[in-house]
PDB file of N, CA and C in Angstrom:
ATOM      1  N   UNK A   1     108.102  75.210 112.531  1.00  0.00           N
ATOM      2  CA  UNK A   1     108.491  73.894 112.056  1.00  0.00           C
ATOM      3  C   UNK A   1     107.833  73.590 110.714  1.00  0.00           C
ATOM      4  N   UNK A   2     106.537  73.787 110.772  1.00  0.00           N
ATOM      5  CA  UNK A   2     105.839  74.137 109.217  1.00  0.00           C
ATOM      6  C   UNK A   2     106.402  74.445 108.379  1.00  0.00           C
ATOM      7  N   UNK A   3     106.739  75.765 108.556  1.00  0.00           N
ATOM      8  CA  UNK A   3     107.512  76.423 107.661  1.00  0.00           C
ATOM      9  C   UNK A   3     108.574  75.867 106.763  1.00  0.00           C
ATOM     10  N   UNK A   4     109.556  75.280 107.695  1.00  0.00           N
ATOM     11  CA  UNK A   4     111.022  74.846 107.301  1.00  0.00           C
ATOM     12  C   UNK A   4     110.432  73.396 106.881  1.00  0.00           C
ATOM     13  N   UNK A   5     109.542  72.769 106.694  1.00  0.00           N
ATOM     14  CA  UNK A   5     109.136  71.440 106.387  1.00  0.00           C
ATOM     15  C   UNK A   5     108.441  72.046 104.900  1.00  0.00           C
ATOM     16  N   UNK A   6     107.730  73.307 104.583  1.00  0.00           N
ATOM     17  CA  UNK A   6     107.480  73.772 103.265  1.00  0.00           C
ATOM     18  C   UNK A   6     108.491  74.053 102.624  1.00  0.00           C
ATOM     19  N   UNK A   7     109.724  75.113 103.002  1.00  0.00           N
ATOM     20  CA  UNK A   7     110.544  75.122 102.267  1.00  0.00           C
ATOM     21  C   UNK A   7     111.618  74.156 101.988  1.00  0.00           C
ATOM     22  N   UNK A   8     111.743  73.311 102.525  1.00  0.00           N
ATOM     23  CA  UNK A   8     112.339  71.881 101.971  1.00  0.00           C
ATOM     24  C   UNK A   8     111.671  71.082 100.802  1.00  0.00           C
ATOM     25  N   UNK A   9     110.220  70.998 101.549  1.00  0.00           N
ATOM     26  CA  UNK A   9     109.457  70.431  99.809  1.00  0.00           C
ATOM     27  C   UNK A   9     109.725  71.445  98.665  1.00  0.00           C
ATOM     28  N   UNK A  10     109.534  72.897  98.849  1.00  0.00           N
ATOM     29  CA  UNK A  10     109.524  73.640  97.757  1.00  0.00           C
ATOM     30  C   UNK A  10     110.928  73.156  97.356  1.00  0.00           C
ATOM     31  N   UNK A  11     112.143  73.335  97.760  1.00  0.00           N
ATOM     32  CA  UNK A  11     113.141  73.076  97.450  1.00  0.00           C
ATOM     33  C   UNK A  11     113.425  71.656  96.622  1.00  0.00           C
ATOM     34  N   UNK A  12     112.992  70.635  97.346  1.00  0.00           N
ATOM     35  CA  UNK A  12     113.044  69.461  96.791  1.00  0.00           C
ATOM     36  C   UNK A  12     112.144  69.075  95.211  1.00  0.00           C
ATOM     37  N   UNK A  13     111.161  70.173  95.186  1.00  0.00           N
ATOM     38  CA  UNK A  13     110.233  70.059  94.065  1.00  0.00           C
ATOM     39  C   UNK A  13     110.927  70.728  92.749  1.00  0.00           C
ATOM     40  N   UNK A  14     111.741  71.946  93.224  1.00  0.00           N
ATOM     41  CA  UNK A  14     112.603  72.790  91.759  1.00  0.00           C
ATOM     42  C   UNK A  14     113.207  71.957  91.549  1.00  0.00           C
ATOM     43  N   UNK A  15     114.312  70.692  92.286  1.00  0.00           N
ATOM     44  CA  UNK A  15     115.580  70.547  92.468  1.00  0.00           C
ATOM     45  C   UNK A  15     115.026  68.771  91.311  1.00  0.00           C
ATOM     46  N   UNK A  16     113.585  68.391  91.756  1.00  0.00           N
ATOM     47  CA  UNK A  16     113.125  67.002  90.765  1.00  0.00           C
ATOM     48  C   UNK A  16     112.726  67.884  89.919  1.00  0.00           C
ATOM     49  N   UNK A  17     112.228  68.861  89.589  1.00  0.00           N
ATOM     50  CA  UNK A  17     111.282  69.381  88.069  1.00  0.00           C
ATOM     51  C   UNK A  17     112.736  69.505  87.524  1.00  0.00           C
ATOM     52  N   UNK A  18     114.022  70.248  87.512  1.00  0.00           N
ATOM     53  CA  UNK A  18     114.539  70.220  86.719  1.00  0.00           C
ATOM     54  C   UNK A  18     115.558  68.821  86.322  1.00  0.00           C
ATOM     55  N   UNK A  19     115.206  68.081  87.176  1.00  0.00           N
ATOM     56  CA  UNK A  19     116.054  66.700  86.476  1.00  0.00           C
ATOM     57  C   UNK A  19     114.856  66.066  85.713  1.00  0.00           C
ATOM     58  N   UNK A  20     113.420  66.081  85.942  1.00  0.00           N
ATOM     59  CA  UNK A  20     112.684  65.701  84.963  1.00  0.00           C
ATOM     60  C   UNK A  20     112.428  66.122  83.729  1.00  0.00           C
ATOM     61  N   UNK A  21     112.846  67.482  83.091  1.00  0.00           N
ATOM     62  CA  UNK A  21     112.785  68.333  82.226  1.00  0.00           C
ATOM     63  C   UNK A  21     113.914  67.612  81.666  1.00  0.00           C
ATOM     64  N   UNK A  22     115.092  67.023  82.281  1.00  0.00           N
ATOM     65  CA  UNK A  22     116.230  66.852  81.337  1.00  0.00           C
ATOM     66  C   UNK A  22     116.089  65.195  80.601  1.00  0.00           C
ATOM     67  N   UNK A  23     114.962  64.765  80.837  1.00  0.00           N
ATOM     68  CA  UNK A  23     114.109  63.455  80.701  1.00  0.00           C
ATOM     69  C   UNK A  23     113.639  63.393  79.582  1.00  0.00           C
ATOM     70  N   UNK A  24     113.350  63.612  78.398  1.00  0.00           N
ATOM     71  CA  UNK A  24     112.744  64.167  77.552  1.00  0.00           C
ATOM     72  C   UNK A  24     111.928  62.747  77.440  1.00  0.00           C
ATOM     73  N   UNK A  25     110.874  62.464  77.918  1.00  0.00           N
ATOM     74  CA  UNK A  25     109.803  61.597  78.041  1.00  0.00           C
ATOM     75  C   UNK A  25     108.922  61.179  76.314  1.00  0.00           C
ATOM     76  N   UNK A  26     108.859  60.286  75.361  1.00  0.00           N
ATOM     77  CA  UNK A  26     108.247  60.343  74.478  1.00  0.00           C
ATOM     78  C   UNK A  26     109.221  61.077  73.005  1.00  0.00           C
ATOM     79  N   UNK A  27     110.059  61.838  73.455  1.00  0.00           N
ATOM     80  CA  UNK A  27     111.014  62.406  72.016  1.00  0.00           C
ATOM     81  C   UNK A  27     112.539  61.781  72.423  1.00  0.00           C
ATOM     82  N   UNK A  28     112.559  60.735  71.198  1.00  0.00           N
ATOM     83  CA  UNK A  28     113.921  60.113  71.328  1.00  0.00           C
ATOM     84  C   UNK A  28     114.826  61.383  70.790  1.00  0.00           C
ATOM     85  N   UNK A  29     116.113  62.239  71.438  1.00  0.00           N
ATOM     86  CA  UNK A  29     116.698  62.629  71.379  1.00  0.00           C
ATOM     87  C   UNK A  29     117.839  61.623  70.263  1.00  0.00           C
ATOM     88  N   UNK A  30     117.976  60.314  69.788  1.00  0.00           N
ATOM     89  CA  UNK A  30     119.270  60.200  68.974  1.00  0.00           C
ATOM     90  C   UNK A  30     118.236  59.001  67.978  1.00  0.00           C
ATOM     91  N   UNK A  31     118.007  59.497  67.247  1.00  0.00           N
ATOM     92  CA  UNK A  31     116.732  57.861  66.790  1.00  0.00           C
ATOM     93  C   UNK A  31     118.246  57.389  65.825  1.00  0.00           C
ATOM     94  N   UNK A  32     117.658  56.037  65.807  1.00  0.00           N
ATOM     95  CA  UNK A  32     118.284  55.278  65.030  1.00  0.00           C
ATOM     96  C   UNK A  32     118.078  54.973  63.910  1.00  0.00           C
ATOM     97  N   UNK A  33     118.148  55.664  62.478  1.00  0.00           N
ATOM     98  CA  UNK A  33     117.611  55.072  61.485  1.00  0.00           C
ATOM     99  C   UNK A  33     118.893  54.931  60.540  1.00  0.00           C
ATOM    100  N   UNK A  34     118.717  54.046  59.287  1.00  0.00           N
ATOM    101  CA  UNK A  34     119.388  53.874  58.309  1.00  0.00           C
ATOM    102  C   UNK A  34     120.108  55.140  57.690  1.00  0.00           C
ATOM    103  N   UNK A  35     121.259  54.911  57.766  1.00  0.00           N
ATOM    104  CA  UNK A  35     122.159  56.528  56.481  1.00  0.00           C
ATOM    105  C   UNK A  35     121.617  56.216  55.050  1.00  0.00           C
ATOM    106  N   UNK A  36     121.387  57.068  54.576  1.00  0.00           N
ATOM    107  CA  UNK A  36     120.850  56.946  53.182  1.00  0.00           C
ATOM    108  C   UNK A  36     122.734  57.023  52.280  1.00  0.00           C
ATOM    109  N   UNK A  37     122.240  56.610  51.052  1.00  0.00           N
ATOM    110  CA  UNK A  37     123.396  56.241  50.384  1.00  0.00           C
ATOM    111  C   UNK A  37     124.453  57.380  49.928  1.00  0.00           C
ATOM    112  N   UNK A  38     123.449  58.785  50.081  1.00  0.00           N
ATOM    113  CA  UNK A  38     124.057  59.993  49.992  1.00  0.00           C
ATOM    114  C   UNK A  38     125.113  60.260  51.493  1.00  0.00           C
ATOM    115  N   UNK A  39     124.031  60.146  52.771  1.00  0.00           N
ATOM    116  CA  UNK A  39     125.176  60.319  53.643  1.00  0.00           C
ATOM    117  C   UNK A  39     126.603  59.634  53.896  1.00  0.00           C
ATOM    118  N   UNK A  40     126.310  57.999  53.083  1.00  0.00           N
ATOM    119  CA  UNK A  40     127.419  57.409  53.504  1.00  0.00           C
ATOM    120  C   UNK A  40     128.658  57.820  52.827  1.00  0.00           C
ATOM    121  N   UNK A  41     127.846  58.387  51.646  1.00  0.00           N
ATOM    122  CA  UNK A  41     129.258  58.730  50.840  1.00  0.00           C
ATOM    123  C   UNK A  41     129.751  60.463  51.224  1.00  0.00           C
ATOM    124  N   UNK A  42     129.299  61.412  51.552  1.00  0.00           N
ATOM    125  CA  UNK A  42     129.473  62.501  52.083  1.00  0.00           C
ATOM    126  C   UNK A  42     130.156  61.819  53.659  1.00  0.00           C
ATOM    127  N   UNK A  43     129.467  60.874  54.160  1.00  0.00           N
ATOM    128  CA  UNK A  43     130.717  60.598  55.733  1.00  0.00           C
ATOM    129  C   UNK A  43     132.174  59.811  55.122  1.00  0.00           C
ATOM    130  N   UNK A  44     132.577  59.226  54.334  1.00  0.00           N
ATOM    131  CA  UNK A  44     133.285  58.644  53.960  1.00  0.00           C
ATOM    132  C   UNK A  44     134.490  59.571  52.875  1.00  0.00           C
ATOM    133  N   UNK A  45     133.722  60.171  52.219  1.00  0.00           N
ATOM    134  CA  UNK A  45     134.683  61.530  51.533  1.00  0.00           C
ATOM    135  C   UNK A  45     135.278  62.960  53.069  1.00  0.00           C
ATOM    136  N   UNK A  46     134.308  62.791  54.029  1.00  0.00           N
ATOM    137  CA  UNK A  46     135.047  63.462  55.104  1.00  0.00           C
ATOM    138  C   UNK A  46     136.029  62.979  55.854  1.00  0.00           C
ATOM    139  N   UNK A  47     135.697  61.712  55.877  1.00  0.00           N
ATOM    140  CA  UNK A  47     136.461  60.722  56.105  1.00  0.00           C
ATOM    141  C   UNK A  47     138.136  60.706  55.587  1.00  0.00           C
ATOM    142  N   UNK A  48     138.015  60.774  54.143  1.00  0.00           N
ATOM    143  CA  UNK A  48     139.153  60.504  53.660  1.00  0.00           C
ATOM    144  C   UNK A  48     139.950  61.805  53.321  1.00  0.00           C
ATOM    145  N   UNK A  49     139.259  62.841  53.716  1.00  0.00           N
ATOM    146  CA  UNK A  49     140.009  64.268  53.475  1.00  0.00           C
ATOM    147  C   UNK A  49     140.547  64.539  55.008  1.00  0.00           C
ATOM    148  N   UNK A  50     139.619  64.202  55.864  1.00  0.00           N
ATOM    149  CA  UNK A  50     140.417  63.857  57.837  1.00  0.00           C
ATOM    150  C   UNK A  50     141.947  62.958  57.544  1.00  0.00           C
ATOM    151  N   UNK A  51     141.640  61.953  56.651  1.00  0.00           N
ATOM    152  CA  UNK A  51     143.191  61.193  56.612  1.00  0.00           C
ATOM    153  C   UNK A  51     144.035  61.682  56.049  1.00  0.00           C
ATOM    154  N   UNK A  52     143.570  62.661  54.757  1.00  0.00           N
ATOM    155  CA  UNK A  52     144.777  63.488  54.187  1.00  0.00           C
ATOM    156  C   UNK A  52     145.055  64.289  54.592  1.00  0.00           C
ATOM    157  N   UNK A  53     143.830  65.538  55.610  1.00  0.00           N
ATOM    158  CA  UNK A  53     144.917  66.538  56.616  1.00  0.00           C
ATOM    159  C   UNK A  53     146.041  66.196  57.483  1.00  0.00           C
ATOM    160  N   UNK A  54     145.578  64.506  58.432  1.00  0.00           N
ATOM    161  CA  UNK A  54     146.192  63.898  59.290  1.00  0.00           C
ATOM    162  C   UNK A  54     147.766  64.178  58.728  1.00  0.00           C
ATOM    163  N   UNK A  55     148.177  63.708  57.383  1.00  0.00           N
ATOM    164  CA  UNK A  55     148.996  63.303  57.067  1.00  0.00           C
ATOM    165  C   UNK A  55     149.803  64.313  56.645  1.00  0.00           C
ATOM    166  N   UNK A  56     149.296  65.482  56.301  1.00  0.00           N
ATOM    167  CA  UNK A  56     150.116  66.335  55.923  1.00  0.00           C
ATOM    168  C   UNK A  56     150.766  67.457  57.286  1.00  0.00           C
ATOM    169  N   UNK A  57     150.462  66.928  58.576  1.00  0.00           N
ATOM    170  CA  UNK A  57     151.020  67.731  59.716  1.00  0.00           C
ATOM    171  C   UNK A  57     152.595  67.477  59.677  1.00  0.00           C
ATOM    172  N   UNK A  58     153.261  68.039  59.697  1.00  0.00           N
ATOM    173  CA  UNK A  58     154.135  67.272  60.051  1.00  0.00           C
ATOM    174  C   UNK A  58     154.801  66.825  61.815  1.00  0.00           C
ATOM    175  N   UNK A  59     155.427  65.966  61.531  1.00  0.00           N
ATOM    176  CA  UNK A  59     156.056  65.545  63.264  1.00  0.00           C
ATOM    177  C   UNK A  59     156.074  66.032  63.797  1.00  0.00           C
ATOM    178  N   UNK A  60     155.810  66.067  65.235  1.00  0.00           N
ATOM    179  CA  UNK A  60     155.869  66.917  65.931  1.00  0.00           C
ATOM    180  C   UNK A  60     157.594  66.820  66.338  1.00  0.00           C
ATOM    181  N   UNK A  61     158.205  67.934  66.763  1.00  0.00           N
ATOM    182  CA  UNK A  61     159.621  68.617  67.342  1.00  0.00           C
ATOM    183  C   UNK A  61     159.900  68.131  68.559  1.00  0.00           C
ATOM    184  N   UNK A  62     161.123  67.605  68.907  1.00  0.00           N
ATOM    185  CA  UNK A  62     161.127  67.718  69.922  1.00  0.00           C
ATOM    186  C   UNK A  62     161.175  68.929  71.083  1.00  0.00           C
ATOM    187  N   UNK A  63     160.478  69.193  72.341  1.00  0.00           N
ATOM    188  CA  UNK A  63     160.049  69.938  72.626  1.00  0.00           C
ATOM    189  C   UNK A  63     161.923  70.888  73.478  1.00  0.00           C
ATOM    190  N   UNK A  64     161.698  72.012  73.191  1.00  0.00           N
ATOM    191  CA  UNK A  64     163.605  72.467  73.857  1.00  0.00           C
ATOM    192  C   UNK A  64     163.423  72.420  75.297  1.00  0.00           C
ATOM    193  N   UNK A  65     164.346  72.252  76.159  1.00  0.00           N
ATOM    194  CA  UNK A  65     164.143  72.131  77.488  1.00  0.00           C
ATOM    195  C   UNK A  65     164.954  73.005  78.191  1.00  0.00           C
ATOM    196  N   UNK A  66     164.286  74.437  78.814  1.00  0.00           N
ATOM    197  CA  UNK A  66     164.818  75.017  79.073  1.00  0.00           C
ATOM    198  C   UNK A  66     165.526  74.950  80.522  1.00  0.00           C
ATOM    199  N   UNK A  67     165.298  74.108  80.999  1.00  0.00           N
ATOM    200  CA  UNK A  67     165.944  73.694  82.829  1.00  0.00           C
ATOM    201  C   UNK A  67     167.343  72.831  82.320  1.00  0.00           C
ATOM    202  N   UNK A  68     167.518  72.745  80.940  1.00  0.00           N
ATOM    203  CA  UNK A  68     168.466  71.327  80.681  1.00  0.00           C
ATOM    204  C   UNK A  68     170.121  71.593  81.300  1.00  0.00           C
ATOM    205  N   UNK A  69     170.496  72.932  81.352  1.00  0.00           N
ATOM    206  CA  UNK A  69     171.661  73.432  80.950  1.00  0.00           C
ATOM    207  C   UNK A  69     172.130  73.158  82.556  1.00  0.00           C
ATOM    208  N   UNK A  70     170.727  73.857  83.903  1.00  0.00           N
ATOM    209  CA  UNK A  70     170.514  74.119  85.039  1.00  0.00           C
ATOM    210  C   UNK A  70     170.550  72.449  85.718  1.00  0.00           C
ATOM    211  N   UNK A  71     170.134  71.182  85.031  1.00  0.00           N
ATOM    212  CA  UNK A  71     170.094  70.122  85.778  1.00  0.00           C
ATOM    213  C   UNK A  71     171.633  69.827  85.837  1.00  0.00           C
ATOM    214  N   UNK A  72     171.824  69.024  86.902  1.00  0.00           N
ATOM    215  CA  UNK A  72     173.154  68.344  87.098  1.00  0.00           C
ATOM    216  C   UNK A  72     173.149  67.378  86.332  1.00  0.00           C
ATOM    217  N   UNK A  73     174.250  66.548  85.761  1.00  0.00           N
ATOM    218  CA  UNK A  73     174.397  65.508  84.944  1.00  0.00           C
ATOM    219  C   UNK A  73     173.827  63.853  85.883  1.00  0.00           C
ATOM    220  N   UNK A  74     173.320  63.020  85.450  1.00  0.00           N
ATOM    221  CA  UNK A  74     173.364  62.543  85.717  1.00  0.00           C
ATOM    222  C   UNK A  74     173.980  61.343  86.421  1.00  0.00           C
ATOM    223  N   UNK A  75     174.164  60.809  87.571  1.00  0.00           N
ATOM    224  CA  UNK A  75     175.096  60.732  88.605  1.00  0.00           C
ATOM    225  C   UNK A  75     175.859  59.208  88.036  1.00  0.00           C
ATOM    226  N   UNK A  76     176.966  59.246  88.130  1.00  0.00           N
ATOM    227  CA  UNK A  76     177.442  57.366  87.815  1.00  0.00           C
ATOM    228  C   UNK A  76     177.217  56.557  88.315  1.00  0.00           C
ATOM    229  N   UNK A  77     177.071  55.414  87.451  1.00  0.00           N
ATOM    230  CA  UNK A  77     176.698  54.292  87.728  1.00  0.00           C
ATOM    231  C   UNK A  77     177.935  54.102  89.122  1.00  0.00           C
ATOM    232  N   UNK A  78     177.892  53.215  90.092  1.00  0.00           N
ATOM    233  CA  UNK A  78     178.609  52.943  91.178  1.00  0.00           C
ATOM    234  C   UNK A  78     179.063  51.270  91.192  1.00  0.00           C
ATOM    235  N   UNK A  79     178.099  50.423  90.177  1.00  0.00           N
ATOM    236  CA  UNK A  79     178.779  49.250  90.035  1.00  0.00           C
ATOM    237  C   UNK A  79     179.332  49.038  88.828  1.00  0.00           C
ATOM    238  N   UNK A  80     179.804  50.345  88.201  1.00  0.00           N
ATOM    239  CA  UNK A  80     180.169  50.456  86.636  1.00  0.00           C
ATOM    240  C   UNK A  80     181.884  50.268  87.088  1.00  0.00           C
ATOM    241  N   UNK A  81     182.678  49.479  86.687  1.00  0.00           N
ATOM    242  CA  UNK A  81     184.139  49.295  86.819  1.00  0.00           C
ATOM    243  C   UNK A  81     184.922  50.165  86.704  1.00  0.00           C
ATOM    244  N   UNK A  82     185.741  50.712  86.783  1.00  0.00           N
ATOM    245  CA  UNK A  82     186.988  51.479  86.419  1.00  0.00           C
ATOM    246  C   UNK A  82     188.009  51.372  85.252  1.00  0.00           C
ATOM    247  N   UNK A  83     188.252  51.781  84.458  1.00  0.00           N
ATOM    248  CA  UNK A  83     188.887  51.374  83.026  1.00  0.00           C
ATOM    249  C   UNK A  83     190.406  51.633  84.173  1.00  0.00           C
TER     250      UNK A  83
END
């Protein structure tokens, strides 16, 4: 009974060390500081070359449908009148 009561703690101890490792305690992983006047203009020229690739894709096609030929037509209306 020992036993299986150690290997549960051992288990339970790998299973918290590695969610605490993903904790990074004391090192801000995303700090927040000011863009300097160089980055804004290097994000803003990427910026505006993203809008001119955007633009030069052209439309997308409509896509061909190869089941189209195989579907049955669609069935008539039944309160549509009779000419």
């Amino acid at each position: 009974m020992l036993r299986v009561l150690l290997q549960a703690c051992v288990c339970l101890c790998l299973l918290a060390g590695t969610a605490f490792a993903q904790d990074s305690v004391g090192v801000p992983m995303n700090p927040k500081r000011p863009l300097t006047p160089e980055e804004v203009q290097q994000r803003k020229a990427a910026d505006e070359a993203y809008q001119a690739a955007i633009k030069k894709i052209p439309d997308k096609k409509t896509s061909a449908d190869p089941w189209g030929n195989i579907r049955p037509a669609a069935p008539a209306s039944k309160n549509k009148p009779q000419q």
